[in-house]
N, C-alpha and C. Protein backbone atom coordinates (compact mmCIF):
# COMPACT_ATOMS: atom_id res chain seq x y z
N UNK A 1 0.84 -1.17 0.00
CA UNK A 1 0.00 0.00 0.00
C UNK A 1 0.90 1.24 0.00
N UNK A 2 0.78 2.02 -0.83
CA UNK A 2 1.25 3.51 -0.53
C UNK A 2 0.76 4.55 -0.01
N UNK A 3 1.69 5.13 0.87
CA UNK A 3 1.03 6.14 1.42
C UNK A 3 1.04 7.09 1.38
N UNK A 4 -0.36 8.24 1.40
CA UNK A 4 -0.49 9.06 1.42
C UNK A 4 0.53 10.36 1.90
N UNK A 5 0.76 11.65 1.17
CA UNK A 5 1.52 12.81 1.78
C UNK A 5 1.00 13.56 3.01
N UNK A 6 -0.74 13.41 2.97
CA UNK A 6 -1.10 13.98 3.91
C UNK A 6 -1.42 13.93 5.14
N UNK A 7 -1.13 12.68 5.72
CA UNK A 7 -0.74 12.33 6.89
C UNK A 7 0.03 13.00 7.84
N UNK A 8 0.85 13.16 7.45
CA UNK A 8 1.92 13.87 7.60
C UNK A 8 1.13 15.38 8.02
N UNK A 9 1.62 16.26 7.53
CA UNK A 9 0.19 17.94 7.64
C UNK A 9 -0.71 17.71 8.38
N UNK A 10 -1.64 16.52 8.60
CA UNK A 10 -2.18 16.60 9.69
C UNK A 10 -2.51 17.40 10.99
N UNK A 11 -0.72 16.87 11.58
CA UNK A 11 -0.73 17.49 12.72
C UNK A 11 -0.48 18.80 12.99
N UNK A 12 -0.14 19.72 11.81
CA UNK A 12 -0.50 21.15 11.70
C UNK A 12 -1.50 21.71 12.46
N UNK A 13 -2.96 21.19 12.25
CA UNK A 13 -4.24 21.65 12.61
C UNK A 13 -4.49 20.86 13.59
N UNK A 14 -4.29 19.95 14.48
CA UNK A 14 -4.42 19.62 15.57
C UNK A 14 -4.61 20.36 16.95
N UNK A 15 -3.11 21.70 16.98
CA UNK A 15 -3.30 22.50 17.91
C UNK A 15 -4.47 23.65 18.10
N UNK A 16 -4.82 24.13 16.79
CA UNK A 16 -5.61 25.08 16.69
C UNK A 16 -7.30 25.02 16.24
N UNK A 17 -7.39 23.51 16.05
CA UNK A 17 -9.49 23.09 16.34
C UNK A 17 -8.85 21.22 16.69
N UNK A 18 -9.72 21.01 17.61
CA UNK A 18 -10.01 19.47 17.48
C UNK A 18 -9.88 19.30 15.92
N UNK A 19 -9.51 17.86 15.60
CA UNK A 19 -9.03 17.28 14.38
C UNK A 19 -10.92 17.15 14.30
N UNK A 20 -11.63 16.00 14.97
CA UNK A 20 -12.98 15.36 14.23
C UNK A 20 -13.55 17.25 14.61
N UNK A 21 -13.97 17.66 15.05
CA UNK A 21 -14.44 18.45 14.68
C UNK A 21 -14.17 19.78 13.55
N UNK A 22 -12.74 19.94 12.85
CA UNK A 22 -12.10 20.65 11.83
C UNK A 22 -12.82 19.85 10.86
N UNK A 23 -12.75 18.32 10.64
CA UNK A 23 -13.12 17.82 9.54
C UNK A 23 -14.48 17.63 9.26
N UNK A 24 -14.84 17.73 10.91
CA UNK A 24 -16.21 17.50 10.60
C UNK A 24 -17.25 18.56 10.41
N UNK A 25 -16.85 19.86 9.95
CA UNK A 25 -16.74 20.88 9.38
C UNK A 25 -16.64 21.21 7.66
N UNK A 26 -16.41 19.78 7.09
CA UNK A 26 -15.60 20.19 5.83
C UNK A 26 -16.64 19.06 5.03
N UNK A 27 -16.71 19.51 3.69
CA UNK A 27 -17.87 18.68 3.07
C UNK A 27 -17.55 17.27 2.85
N UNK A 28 -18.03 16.48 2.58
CA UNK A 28 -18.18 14.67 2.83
C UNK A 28 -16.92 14.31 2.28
N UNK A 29 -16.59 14.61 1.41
CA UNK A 29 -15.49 14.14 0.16
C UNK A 29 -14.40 14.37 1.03
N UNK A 30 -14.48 15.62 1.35
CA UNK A 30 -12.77 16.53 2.07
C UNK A 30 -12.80 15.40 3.28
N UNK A 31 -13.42 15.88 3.97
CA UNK A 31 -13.29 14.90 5.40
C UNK A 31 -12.76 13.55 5.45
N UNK A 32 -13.75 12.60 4.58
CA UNK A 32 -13.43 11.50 4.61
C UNK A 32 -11.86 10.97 3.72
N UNK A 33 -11.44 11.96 2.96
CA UNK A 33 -10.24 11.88 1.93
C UNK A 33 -9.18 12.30 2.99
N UNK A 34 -9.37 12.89 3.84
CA UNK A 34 -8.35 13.14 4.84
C UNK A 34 -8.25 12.40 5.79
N UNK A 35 -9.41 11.51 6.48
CA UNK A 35 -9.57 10.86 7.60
C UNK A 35 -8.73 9.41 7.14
N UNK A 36 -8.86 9.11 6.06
CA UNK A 36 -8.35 8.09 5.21
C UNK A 36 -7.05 8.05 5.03
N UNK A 37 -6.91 9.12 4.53
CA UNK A 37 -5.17 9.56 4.46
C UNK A 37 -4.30 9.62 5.90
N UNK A 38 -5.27 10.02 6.98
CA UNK A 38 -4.65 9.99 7.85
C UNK A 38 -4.53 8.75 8.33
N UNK A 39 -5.16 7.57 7.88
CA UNK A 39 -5.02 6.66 8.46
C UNK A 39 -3.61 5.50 7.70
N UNK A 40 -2.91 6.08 6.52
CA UNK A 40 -2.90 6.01 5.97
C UNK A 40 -3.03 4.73 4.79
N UNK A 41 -4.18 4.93 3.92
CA UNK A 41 -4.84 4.32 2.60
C UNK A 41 -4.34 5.12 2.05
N UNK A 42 -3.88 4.03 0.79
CA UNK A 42 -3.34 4.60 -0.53
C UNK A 42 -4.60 5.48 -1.34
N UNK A 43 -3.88 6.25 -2.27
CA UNK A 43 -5.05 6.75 -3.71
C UNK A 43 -6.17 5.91 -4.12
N UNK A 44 -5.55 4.93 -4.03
CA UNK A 44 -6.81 3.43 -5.11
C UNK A 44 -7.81 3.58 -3.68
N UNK A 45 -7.22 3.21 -2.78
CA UNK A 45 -8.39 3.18 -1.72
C UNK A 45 -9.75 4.39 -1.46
N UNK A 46 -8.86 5.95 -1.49
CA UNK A 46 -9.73 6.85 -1.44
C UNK A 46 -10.49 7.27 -2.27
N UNK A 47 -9.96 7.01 -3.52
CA UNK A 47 -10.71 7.14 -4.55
C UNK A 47 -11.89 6.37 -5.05
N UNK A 48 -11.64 5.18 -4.24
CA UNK A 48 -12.57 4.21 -4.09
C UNK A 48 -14.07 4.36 -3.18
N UNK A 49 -13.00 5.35 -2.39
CA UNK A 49 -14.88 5.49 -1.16
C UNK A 49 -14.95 6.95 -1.43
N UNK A 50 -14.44 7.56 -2.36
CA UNK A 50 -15.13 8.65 -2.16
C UNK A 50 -15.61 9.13 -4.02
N UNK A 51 -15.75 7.93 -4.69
CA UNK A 51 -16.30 7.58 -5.85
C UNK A 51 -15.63 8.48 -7.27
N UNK A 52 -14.33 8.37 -7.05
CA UNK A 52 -13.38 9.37 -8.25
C UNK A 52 -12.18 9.00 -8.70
N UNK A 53 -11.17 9.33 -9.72
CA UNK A 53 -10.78 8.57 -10.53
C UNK A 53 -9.51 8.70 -9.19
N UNK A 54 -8.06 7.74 -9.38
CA UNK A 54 -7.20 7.97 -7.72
C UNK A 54 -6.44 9.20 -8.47
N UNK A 55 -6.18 9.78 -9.65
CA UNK A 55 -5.60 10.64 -10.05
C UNK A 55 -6.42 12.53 -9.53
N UNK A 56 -7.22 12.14 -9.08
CA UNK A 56 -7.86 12.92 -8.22
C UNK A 56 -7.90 13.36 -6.91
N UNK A 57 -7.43 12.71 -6.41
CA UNK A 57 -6.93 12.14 -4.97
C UNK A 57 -5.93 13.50 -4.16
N UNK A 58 -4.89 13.30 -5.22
CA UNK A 58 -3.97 14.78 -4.72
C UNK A 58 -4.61 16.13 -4.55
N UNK A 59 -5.37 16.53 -5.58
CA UNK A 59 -5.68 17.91 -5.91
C UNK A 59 -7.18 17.86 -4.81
N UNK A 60 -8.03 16.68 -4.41
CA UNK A 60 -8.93 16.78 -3.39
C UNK A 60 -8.18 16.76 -2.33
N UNK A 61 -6.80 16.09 -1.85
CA UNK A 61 -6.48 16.84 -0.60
C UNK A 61 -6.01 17.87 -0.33
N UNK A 62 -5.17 18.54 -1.65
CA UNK A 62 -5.12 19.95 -1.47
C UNK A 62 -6.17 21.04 -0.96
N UNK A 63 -7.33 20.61 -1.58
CA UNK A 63 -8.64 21.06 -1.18
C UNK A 63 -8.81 21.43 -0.11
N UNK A 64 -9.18 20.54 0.41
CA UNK A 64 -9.38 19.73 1.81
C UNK A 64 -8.36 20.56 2.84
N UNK A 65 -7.21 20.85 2.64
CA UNK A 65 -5.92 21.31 3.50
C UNK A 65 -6.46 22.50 3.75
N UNK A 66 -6.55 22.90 2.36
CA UNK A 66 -6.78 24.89 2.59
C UNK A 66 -8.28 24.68 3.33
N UNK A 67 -9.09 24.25 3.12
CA UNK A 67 -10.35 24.56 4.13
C UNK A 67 -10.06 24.48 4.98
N UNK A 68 -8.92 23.29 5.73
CA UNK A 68 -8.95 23.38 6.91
C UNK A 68 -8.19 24.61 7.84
N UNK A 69 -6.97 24.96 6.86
CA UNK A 69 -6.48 26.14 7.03
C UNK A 69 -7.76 27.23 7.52
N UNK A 70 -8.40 27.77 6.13
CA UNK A 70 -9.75 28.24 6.45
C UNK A 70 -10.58 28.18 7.48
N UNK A 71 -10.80 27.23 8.04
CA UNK A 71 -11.50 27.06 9.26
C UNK A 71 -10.57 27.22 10.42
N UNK A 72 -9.37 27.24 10.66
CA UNK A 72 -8.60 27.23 11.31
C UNK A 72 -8.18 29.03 11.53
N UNK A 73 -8.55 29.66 10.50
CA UNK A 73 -7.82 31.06 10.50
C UNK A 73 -8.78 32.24 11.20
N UNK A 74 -7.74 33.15 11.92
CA UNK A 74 -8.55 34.23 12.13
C UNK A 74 -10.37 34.61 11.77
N UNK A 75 -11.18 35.00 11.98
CA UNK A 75 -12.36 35.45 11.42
C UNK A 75 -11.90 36.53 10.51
N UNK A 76 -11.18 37.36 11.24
CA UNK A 76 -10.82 38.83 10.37
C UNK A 76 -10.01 38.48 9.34
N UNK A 77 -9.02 37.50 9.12
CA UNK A 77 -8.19 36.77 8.30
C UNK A 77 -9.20 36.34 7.08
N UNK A 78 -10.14 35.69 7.64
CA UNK A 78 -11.33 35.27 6.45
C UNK A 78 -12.17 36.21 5.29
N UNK A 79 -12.06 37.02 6.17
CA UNK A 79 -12.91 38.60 5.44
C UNK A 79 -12.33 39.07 4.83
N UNK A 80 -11.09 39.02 4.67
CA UNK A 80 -9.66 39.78 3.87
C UNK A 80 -9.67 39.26 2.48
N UNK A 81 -10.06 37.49 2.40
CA UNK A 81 -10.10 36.79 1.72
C UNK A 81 -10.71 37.41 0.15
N UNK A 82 -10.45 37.45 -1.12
CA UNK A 82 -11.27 37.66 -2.11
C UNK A 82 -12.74 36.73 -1.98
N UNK A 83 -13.51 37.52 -2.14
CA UNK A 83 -14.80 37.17 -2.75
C UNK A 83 -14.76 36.60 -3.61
N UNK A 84 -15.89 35.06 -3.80
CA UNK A 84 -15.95 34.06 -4.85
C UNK A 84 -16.55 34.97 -6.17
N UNK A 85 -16.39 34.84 -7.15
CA UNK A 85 -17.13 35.02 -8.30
C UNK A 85 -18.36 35.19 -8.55
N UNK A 86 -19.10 36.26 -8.73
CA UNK A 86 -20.39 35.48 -8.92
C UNK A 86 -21.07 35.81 -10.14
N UNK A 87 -21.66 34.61 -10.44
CA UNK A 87 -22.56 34.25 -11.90
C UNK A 87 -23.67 35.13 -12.40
């Protein structure tokens, strides 16, 4: 089995929110692609329960990181943030 990079980063966000509650904060895909990784399951595996090709795998935990960053940051830090796009 190979393992995941993000295991590792993890423990970044540990000090600054509970881990199950940071993730459990973060939409189904993110959470569980990280909870996985942290355990560590290879790509084939996550990609497997979270229904996407494993070449996908990297760029959803990148995802996943910065939200948690996000949830992790200042309030006033958040507001600074650019505004999404809108349609």
């Amino acid at each position: 089995m190979v393992r995941t990079e993000a295991a590792s980063g993890d423990a970044a966000y540990r000090h600054l929110m509970n881990w199950d509650e940071a993730t459990s904060r973060l939409p189904h895909a993110h959470s569980l692609a990280l909870r996985l990784a942290q355990l560590g399951a290879d790509h084939q595996l996550i990609a497997d329960a979270i229904g996407i090709e494993p070449e996908g795998v990297d760029p959803l935990l990148i995802v996943a990181h910065a939200k948690l960053e996000a949830l992790n940051s200042p309030s006033d830090e958040r507001s600074k943030a650019p505004a999404a796009p809108t349609r």
